[in-house]
Protein backbone atom coordinates (compact mmCIF):
# COMPACT_ATOMS: atom_id res chain seq x y z
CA UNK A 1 -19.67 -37.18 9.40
CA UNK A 2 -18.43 -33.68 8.58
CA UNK A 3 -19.49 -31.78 5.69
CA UNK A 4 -16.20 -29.54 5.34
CA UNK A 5 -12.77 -31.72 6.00
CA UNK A 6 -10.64 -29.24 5.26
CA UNK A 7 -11.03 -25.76 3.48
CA UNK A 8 -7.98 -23.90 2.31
CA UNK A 9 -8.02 -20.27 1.40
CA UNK A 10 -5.06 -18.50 -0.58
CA UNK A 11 -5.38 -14.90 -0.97
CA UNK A 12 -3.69 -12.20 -3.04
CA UNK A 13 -1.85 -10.05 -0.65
CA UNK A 14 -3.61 -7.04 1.80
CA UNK A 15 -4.00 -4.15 -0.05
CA UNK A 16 -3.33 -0.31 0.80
CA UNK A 17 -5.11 1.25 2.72
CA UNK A 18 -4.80 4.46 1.74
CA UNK A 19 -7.60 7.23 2.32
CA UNK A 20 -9.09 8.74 -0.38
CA UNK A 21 -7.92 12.86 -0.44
CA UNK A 22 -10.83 15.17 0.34
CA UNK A 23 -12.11 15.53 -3.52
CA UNK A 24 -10.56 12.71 -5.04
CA UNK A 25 -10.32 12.59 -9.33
CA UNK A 26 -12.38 10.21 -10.98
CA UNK A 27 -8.99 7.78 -11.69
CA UNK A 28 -8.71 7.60 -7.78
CA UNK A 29 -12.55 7.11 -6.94
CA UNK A 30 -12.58 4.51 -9.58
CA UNK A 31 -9.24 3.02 -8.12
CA UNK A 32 -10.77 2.64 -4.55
CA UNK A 33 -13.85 1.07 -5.81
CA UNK A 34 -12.20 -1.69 -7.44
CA UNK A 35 -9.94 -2.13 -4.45
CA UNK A 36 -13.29 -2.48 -2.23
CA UNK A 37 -15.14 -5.15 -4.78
CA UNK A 38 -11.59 -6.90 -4.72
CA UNK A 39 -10.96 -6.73 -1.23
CA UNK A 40 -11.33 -10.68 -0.37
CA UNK A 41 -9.80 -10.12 2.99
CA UNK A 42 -13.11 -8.82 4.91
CA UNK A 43 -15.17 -11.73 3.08
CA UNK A 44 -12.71 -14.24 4.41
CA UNK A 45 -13.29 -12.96 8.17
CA UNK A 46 -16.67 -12.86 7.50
CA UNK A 47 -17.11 -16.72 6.43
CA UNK A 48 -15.23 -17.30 9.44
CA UNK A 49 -17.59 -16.05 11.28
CA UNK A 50 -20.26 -17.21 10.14
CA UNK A 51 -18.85 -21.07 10.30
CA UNK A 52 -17.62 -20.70 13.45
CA UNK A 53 -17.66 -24.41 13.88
CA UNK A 54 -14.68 -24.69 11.24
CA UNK A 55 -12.29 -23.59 13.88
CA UNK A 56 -13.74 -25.36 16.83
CA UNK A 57 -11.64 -28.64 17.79
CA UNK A 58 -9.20 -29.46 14.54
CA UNK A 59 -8.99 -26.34 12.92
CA UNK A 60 -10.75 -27.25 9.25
CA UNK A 61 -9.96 -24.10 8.10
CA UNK A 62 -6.51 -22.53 6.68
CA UNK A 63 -6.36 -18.83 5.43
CA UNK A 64 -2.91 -17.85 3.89
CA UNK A 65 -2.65 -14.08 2.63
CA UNK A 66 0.67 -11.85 2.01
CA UNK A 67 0.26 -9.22 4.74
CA UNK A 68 3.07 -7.32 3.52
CA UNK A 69 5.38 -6.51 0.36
CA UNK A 70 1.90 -6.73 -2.08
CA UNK A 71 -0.05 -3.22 -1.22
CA UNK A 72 1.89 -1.52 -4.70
CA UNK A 73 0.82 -4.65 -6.98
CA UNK A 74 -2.22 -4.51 -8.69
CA UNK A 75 -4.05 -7.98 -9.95
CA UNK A 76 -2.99 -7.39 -12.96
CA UNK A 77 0.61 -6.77 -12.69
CA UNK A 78 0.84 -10.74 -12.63
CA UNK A 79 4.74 -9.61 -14.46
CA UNK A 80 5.92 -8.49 -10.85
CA UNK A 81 6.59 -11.83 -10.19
CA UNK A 82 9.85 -11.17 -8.57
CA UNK A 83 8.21 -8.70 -6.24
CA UNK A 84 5.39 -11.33 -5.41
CA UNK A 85 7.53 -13.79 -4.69
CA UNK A 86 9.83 -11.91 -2.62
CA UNK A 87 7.04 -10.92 -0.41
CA UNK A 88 5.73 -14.72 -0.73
CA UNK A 89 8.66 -16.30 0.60
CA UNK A 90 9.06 -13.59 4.22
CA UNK A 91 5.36 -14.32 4.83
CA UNK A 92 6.06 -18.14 4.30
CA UNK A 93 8.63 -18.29 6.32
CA UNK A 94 7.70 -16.39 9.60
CA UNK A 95 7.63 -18.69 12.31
CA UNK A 96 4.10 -18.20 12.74
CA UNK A 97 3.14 -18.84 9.31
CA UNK A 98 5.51 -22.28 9.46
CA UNK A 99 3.30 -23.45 12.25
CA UNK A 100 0.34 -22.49 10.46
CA UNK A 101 1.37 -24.60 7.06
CA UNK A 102 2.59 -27.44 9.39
CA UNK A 103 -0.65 -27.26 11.25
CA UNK A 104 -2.37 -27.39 7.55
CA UNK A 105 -0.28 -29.97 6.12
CA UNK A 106 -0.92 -32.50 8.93
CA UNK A 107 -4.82 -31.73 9.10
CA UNK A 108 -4.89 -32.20 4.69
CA UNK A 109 -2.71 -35.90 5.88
CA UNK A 110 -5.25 -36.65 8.03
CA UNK A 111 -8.09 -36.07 6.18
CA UNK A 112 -6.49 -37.97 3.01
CA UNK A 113 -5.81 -41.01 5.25
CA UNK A 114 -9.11 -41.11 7.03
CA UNK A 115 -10.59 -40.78 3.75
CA UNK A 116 -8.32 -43.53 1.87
CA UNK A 117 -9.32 -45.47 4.68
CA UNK A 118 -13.36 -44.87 3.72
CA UNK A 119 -13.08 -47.20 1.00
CA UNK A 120 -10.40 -50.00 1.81
């Protein structure tokens, strides 16, 4: 029986990646450095790497992230919410990304049924 059915993944938008200037202040070191210890993007590709097997067959795995529209909101300016979910709605509804939640949707069905069906 498999451990992991189904493991979804909802990230906060890619941020900027903008290079630090050549002596940056102490406001933009300490900027970048909170951008790297909240940059959840490289940790997601490397639990997919290491679980491999997640992605093998049925995908069991689902990672949705904002790749664009998000890079001037910080985590705490939750009050953007028009800007969020302007940029929420073009990444939804890419074609790609429509396959992707279909392909998501049916797997989380599937999973729910075989489950329901566990115990009846």
């Amino acid at each position: 029986m498999e451990k992991h059915k189904c493991i979804v993944s909802i990230g906060t938008g890619s941020s900027s990646t903008e290079p630090l200037q050549k002596n940056p202040s102490v406001l933009e070191l300490s900027k970048a450095l909170v951008a790297l210890t909240t940059e959840t993007e490289k940790t997601a590709e490397t639990f997919v790497k290491q679980h491999r097997g997640l992605n093998t067959g049925p995908r069991r795995y689902f990672r949705f992230n904002v790749e664009q529209g998000l890079q001037s909101v910080d985590l705490a300016e939750y009050q953007k919410v028009n800007v969020i979910a302007d940029a929420t709605q073009n990444y939804m509804t890419a074609q790609r990304q429509k396959e992707f939640v279909a392909e998501c949707v049916a797997n989380l069905k599937h999973r729910e049924c075989m489950y329901m069906e566990d115990f009846s």
